[in-house]
Protein backbone atom coordinates (compact mmCIF):
# COMPACT_ATOMS: atom_id res chain seq x y z
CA UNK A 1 6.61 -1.05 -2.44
CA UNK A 2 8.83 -1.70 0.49
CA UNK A 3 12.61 -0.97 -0.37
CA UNK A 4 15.13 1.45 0.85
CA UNK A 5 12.81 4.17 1.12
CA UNK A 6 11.08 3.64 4.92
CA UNK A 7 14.42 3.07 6.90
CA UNK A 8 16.24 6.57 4.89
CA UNK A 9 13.08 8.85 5.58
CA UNK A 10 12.42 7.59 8.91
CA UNK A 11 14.70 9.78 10.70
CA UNK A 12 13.99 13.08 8.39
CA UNK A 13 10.67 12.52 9.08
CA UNK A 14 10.98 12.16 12.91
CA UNK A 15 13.17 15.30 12.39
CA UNK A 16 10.07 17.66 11.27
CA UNK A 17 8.16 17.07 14.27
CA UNK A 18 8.86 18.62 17.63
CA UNK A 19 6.28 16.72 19.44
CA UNK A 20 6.96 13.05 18.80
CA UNK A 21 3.58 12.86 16.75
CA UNK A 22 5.86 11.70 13.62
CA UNK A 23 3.64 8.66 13.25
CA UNK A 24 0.66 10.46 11.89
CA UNK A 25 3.15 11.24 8.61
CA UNK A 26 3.17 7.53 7.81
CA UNK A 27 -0.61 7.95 8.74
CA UNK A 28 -1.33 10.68 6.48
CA UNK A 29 0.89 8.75 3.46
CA UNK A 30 -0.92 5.68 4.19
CA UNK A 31 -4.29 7.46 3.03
CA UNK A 32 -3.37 9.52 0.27
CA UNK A 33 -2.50 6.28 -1.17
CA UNK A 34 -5.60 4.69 -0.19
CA UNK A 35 -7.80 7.22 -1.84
CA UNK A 36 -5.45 7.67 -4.82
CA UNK A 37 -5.51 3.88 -5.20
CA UNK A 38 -9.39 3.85 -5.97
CA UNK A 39 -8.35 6.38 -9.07
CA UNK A 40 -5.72 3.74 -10.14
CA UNK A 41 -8.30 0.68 -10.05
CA UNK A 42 -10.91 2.19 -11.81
CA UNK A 43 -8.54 2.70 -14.86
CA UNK A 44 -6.39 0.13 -14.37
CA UNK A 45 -9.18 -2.24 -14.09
CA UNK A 46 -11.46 -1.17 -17.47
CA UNK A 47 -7.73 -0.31 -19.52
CA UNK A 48 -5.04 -3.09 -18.59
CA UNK A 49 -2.61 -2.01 -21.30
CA UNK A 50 0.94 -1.79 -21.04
CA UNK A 51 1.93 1.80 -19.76
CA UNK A 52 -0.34 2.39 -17.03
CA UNK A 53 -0.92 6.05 -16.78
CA UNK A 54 0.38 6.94 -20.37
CA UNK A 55 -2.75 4.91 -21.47
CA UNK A 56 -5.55 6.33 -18.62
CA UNK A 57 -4.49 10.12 -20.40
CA UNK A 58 -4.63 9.81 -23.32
CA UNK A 59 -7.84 8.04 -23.65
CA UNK A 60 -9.71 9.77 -20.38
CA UNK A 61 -8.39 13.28 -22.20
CA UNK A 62 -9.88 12.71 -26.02
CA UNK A 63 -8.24 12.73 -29.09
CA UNK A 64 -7.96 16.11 -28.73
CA UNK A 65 -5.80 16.93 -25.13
CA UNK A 66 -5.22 13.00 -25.16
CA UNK A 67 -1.82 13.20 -27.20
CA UNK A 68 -0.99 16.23 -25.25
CA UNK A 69 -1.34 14.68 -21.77
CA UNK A 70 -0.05 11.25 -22.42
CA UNK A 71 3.21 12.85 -23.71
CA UNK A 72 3.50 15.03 -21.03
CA UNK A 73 3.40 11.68 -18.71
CA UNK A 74 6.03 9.57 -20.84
CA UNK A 75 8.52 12.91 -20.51
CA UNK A 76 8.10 13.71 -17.07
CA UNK A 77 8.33 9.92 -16.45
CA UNK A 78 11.76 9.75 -18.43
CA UNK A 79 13.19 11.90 -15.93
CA UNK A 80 11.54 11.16 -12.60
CA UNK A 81 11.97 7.12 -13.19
CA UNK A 82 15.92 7.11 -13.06
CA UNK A 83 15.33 9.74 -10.10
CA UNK A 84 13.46 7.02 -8.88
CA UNK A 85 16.19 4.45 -9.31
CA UNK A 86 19.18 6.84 -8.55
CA UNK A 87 17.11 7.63 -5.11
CA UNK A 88 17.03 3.51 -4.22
CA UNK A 89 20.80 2.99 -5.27
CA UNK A 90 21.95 6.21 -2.98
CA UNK A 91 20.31 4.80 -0.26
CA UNK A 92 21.55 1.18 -0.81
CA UNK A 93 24.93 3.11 -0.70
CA UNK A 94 24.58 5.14 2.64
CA UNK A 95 23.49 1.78 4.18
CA UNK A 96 25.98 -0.38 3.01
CA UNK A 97 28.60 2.37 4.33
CA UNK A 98 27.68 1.05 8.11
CA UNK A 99 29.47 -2.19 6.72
CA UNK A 100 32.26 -0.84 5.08
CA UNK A 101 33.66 2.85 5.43
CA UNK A 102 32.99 4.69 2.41
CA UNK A 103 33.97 8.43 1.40
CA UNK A 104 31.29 10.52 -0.61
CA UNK A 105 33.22 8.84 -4.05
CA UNK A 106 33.05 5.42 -2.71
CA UNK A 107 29.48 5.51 -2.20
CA UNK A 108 28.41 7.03 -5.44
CA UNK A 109 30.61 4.40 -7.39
CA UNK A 110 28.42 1.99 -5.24
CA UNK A 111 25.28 3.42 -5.97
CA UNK A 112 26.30 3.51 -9.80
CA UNK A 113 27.20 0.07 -9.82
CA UNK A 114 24.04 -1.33 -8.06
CA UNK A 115 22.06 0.35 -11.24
CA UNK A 116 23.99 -1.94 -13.36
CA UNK A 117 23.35 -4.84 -11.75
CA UNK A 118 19.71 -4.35 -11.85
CA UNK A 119 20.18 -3.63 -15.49
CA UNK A 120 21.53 -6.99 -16.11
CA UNK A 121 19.30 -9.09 -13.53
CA UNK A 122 16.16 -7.67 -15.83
CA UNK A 123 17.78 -8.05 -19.38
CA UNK A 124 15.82 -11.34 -19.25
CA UNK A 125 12.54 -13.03 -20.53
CA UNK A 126 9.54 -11.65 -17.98
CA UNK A 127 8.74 -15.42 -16.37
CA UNK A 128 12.02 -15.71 -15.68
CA UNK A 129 11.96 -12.03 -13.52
CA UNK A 130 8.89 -13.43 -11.65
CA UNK A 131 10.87 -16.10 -10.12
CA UNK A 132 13.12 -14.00 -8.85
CA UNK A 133 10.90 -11.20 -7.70
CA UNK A 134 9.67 -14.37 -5.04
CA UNK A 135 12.70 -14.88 -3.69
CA UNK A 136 13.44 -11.03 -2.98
CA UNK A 137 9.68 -10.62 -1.72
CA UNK A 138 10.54 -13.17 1.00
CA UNK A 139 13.35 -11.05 2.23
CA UNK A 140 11.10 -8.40 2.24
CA UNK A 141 8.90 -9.81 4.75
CA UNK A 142 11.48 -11.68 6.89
CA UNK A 143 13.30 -8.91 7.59
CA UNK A 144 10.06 -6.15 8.38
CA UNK A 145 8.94 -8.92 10.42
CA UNK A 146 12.26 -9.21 12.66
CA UNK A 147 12.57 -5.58 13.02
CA UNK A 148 9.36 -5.11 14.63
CA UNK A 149 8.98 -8.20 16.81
CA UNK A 150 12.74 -6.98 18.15
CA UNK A 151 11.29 -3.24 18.92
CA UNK A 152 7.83 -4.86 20.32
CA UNK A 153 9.60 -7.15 22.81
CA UNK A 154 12.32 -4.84 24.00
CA UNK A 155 10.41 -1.77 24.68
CA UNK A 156 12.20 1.33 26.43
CA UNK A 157 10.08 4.53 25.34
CA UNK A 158 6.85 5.19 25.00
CA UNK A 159 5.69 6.43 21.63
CA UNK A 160 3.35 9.39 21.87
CA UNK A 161 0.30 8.98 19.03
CA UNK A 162 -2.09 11.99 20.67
CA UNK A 163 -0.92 15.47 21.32
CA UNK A 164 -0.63 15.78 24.72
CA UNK A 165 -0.44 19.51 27.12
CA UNK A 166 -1.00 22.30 24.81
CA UNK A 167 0.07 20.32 21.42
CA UNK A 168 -2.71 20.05 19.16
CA UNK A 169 -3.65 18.95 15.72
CA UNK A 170 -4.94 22.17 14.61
CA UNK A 171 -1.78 24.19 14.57
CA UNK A 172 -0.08 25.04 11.99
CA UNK A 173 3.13 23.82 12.91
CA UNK A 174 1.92 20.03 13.16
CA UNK A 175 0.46 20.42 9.42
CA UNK A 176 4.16 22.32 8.30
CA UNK A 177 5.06 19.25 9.48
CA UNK A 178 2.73 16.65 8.19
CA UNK A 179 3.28 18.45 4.77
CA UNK A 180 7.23 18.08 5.23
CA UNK A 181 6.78 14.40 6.65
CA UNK A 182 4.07 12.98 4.08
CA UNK A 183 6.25 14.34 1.03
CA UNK A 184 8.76 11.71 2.12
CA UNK A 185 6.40 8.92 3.54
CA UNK A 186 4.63 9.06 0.17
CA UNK A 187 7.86 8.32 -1.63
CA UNK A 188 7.91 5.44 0.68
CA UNK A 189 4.33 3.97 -0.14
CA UNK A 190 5.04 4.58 -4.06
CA UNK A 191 4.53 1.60 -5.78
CA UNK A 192 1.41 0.26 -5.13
CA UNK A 193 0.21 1.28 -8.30
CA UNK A 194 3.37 -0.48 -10.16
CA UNK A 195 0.72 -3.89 -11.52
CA UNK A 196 -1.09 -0.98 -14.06
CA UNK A 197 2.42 -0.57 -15.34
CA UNK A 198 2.04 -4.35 -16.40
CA UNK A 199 -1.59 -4.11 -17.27
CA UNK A 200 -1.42 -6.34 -20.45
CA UNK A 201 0.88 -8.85 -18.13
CA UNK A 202 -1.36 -9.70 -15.97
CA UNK A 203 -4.05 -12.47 -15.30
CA UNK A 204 -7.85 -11.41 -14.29
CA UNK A 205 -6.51 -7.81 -14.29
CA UNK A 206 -10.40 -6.37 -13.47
CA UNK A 207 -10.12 -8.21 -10.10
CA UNK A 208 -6.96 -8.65 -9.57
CA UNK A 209 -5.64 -4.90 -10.34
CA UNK A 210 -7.68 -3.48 -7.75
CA UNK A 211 -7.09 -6.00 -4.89
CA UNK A 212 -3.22 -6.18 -5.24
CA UNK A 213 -3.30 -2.60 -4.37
CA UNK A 214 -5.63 -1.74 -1.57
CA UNK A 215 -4.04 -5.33 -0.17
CA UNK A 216 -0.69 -3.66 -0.41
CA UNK A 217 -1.58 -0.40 1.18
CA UNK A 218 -3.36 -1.76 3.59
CA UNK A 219 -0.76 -4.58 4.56
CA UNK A 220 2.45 -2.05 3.80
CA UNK A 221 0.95 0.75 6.24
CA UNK A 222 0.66 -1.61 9.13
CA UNK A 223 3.86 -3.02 8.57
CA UNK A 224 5.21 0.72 8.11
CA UNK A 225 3.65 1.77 11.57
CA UNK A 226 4.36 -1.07 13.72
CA UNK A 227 8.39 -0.52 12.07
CA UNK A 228 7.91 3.16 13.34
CA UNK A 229 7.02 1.95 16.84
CA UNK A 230 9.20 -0.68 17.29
CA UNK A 231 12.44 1.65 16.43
CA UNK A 232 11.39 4.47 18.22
CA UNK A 233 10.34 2.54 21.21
CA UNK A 234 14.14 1.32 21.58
CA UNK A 235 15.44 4.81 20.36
CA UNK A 236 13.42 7.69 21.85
CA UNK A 237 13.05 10.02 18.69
CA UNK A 238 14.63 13.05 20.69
CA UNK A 239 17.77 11.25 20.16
CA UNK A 240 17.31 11.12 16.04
CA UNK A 241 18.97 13.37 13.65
CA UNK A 242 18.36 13.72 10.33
CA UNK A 243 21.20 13.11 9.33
CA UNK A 244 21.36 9.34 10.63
CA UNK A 245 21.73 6.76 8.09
CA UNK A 246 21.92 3.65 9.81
CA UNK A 247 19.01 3.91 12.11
CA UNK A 248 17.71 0.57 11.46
CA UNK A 249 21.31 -0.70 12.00
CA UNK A 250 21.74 0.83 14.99
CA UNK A 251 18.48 -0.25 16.42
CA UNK A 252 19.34 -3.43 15.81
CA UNK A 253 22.74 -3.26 17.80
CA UNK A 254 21.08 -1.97 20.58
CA UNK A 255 18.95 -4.67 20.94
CA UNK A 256 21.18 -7.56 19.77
CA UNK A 257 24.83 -6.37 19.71
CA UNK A 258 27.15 -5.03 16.45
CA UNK A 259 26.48 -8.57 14.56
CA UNK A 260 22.88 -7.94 14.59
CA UNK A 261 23.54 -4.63 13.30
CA UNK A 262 25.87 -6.08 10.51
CA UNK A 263 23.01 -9.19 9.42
CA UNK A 264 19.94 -6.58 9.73
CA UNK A 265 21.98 -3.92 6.95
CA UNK A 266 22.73 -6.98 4.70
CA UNK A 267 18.99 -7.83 4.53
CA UNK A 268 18.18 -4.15 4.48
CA UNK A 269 20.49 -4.02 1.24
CA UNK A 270 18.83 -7.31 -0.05
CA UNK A 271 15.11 -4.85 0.21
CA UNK A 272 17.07 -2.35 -1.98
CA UNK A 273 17.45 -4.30 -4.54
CA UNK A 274 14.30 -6.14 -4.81
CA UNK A 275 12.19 -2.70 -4.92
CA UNK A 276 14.90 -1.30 -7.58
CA UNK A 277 14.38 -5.05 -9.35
CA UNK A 278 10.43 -4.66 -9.71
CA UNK A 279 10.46 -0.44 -10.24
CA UNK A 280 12.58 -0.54 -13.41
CA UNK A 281 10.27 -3.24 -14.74
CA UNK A 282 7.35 -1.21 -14.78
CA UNK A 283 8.77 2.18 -15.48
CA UNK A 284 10.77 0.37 -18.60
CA UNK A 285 7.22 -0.52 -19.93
CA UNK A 286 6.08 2.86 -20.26
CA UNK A 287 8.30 4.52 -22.92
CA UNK A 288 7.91 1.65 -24.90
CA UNK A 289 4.01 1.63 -24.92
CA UNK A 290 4.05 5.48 -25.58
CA UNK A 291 6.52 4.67 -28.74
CA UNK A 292 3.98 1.59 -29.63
CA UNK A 293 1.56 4.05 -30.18
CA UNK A 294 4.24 6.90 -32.44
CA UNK A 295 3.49 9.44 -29.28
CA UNK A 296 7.30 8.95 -28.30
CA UNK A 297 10.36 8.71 -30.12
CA UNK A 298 10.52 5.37 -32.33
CA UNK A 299 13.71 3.87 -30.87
CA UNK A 300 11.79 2.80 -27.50
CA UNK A 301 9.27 0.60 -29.52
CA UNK A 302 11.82 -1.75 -30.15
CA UNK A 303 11.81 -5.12 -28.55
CA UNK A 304 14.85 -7.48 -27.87
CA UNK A 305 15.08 -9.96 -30.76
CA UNK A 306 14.77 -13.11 -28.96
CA UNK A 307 13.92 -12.48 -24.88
CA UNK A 308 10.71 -9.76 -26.16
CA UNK A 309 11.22 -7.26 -24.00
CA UNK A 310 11.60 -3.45 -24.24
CA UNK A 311 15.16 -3.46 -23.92
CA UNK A 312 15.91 -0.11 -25.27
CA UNK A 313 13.45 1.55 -22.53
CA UNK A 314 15.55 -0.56 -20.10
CA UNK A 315 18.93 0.67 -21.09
CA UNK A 316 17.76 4.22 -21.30
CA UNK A 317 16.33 4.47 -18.07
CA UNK A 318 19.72 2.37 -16.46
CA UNK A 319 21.66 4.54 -17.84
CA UNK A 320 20.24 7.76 -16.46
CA UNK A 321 19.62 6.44 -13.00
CA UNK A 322 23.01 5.73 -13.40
CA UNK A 323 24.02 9.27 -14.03
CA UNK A 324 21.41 10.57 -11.58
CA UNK A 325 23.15 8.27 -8.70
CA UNK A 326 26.73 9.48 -9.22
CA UNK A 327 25.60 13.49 -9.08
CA UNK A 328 22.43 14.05 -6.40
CA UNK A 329 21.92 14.09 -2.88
CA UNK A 330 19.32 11.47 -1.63
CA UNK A 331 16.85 14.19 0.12
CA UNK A 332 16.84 16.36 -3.09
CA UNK A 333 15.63 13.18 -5.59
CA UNK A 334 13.40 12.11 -3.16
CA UNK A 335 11.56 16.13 -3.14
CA UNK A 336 12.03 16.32 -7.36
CA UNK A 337 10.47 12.76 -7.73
CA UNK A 338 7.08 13.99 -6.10
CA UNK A 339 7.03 17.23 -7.47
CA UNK A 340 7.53 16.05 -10.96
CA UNK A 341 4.52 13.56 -10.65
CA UNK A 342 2.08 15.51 -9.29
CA UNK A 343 0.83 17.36 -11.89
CA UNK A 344 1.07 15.36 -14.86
CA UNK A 345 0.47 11.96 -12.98
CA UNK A 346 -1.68 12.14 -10.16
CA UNK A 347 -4.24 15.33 -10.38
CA UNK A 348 -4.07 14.73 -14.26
CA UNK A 349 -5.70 11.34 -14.18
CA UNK A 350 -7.73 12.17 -11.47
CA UNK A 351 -8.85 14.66 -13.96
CA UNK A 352 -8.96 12.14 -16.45
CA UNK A 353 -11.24 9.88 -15.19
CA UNK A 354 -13.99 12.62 -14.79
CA UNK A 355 -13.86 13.55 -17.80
CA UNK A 356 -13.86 9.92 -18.90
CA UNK A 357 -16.99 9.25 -17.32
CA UNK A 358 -19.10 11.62 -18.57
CA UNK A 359 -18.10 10.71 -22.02
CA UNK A 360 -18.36 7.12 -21.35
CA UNK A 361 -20.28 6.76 -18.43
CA UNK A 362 -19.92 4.26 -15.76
CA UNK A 363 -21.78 0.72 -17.59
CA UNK A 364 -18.93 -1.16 -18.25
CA UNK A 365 -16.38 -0.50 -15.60
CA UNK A 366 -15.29 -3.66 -13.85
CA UNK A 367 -14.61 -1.29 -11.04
CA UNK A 368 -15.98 1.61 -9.83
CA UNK A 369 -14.56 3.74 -7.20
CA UNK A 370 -16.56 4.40 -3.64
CA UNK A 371 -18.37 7.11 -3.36
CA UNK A 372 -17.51 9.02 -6.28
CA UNK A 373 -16.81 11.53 -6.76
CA UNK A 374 -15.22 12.70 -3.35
CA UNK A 375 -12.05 10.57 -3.73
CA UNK A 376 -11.59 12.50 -6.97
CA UNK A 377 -11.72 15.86 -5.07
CA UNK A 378 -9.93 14.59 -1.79
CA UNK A 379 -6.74 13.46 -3.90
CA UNK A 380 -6.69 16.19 -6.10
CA UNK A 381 -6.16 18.13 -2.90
CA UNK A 382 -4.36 16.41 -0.71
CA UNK A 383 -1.81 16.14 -4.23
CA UNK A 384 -1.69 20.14 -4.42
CA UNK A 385 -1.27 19.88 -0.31
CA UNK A 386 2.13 17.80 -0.94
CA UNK A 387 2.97 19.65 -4.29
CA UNK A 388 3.28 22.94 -1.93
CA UNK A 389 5.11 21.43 0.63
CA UNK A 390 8.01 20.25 -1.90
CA UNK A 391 9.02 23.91 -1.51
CA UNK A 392 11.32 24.73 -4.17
CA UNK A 393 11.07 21.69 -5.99
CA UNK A 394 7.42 22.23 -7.19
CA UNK A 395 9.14 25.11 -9.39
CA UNK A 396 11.52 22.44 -10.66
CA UNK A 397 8.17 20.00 -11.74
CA UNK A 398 6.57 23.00 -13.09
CA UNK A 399 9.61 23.46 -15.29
CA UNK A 400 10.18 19.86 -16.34
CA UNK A 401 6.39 20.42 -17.79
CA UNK A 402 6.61 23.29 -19.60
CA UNK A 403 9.85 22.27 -21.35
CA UNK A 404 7.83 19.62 -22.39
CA UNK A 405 5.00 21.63 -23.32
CA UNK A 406 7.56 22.77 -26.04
CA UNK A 407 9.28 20.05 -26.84
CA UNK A 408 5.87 18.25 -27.68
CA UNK A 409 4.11 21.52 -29.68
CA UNK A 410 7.77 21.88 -31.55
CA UNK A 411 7.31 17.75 -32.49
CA UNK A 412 4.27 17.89 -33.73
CA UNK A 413 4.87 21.32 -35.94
CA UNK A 414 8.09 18.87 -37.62
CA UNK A 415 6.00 16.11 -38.39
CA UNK A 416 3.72 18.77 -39.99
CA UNK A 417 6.19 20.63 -41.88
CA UNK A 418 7.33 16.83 -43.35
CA UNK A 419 3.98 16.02 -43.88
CA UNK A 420 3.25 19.44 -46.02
CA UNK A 421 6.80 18.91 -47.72
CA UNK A 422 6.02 15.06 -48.69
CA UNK A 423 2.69 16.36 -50.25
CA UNK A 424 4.30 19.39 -52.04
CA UNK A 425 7.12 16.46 -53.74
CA UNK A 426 4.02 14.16 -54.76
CA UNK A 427 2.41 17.22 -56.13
CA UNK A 428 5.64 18.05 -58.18
């Protein structure tokens, strides 16, 4: 969950608010997640299958809209997964530039070239990627943990968490903002849904499915908050632009001098890669689990000969995060990411699971959500909340799902036609 995305947002999200009450963004992420999480267990628990959401559509929709919706999932996901990676390796790129002075060329061959490496650290037998995915995890931590015991202990501003004067949380400008702000906190909680990717990978997954992920959120959000406050306590957030790319680095020099700076962006690079490291795993899985089950194209059912491993999926989604990093802007992948998911993804198996319960009802579920159904009908709105506040870029998700709306009723009338033409041959 933690990678590049909390230090890039951080100052676009201070940006949107005029009051200083930025933290209630990272707030407001913190519990969409949360209450979208208790949607993810309850599938992810009773269906640990390879895929994730691919596999909670098509079998919460029917063998009727199942097809449909799964498709829909494994095309939107082909695009919005190398967003996903192009968005990490731009970001890796704009931080690395407080090391080394890069032009706009420089960083995009960067950017392009961290995608490879990924590539090649995962074109590997999956035991040997969970020994490595330790060693980056501890970097993780290390690094969180240093950033906010510096802010903690050298306090210069106060951070404001309650409106204060006329301010008020029942204006319209502080939910503008909260919209704005949560659109990009979300990107940076995304992820904590990543073990039903490897449903059919992991051990105990009724128990331990559901506890990896409220543990995350819960954990992640603190650690997300206290971040917030440390930086801003050292930096008052008057002083951020949005256009600041080092803030982290910076914070860091303040503190401790240029060197600090210079050891905190090398670790900070080090997160980059570990959260690019475990989000191609998953995302490769899904393609291939859709083309297990001949509701994708064939090629991405393929496994490597000797390592067993979807290592088509891989390549394909390398190579278009690859493109992806070398032509887009990091705000603009970060607003198409959420705005292609939302639909499909996130108020479709909320959907889903409804209607999977009253056709299967609720006996055998390892887990069942809280108070049902009001987490249903809280994401589902909170989602459409978000998908409005994309702006623009909720036209470009509608888009991306009617094209495949087509693409999917245009397969399916091929496959007829050769069906139809294979019977009229036998016939003749």
């Amino acid at each position: 969950m933690v990678g590049i995305g909390p230090f890039v947002v951080m100052p676009l999200v201070v940006s949107y608010f005029h009051n200083g009450l930025f933290l209630w963004a990272w707030v407001f992420g913190a519990f969409t997640a949360f209450v979208d999480a208790m949607i993810w267990s309850e599938l992810g628990a009773a269906y640990p299958l390879a895929g994730g959401t691919y596999n909670f559509l098509r079998i919460g929709y029917g063998p009727k809209w199942g097809k449909l919706m799964s498709f829909l999932f494994v095309w939107q996901t082909s695009i919005q997964a190398p967003l996903v990676v192009a968005s990490g390796a731009i970001g890796f790129a704009q931080y690395l530039s407080y090391l080394v002075d890069l032009n706009f060329l420089e960083q995009k061959l960067v950017s392009g070239g961290l995608v490879i490496i990924v590539f090649l650290l995962l074109y590997r037998r999956i035991e040997a990627i969970g020994k490595i995915s330790v060693v980056l995890w501890i970097v993780v931590v290390l690094t969180v943990l240093w950033i906010i015991v510096s802010g903690l202990t050298h306090q210069r501003h106060h951070v404001q968490i309650m409106p204060a004067g006329e301010e008020s949380f029942f204006r319209y400008a502080f939910w503008a903002a909260i919209g704005q702000g949560s659109v990009k906190t979300v990107y940076s909680y995304l992820g904590y849904y990543n073990v039903c990717h490897l449903g059919g990978e992991i051990k105990r997954p009724e128990k331990n499915i559901p506890i990896s992920m409220f543990v995350s959120i819960a954990g992640i959000a603190v650690l997300y908050l206290l971040m917030n406050i440390s930086v801003m306590s050292v930096i008052s957030w008057q002083e951020i632009k949005p256009g600041d790319k080092h803030l982290a680095s910076i914070f860091m020099e303040r503190i401790y001098g240029q060197s600090a700076g210079m050891v905190v962006t090398i670790l900070i690079l080090w997160i980059a890669l570990a959260s690019l490291f475990a989000i191609v795993l998953g995302y490769s899985r899904i393609p291939y689990a859709a083309a297990l089950d001949g509701n994708f194209f064939k090629i991405f059912s393929k496994l490597h000969p000797t390592k067993n491993f979807p290592y088509v999926s891989l390549i394909f989604l390398c190579t278009l995060g690859f493109v992806f990093s070398m032509v887009f802007k990091l705000g603009q992948v970060i607003d198409s990411i959420l705005a292609m998911r939302i639909l499909i993804q996130f108020i479709g198996q909320s959907i889903g699971l409804v209607l999977l319960r009253r056709r299967l009802g609720t006996a055998g579920l390892p887990f069942k959500m809280w108070l049902y159904p009001a987490p249903v009908i809280l994401s589902v709105c909170i989602w459409l909340f978000l998908f409005i506040s994309t702006g623009w870029f909720a036209l470009w998700g509608s888009l991306i799902a009617v094209i495949g709306l087509g693409i999917y009723y245009l397969t399916q009338q091929l496959k007829q036609n050769r069906v139809e033409y294979g019977d009229e041959r036998t016939r003749v």
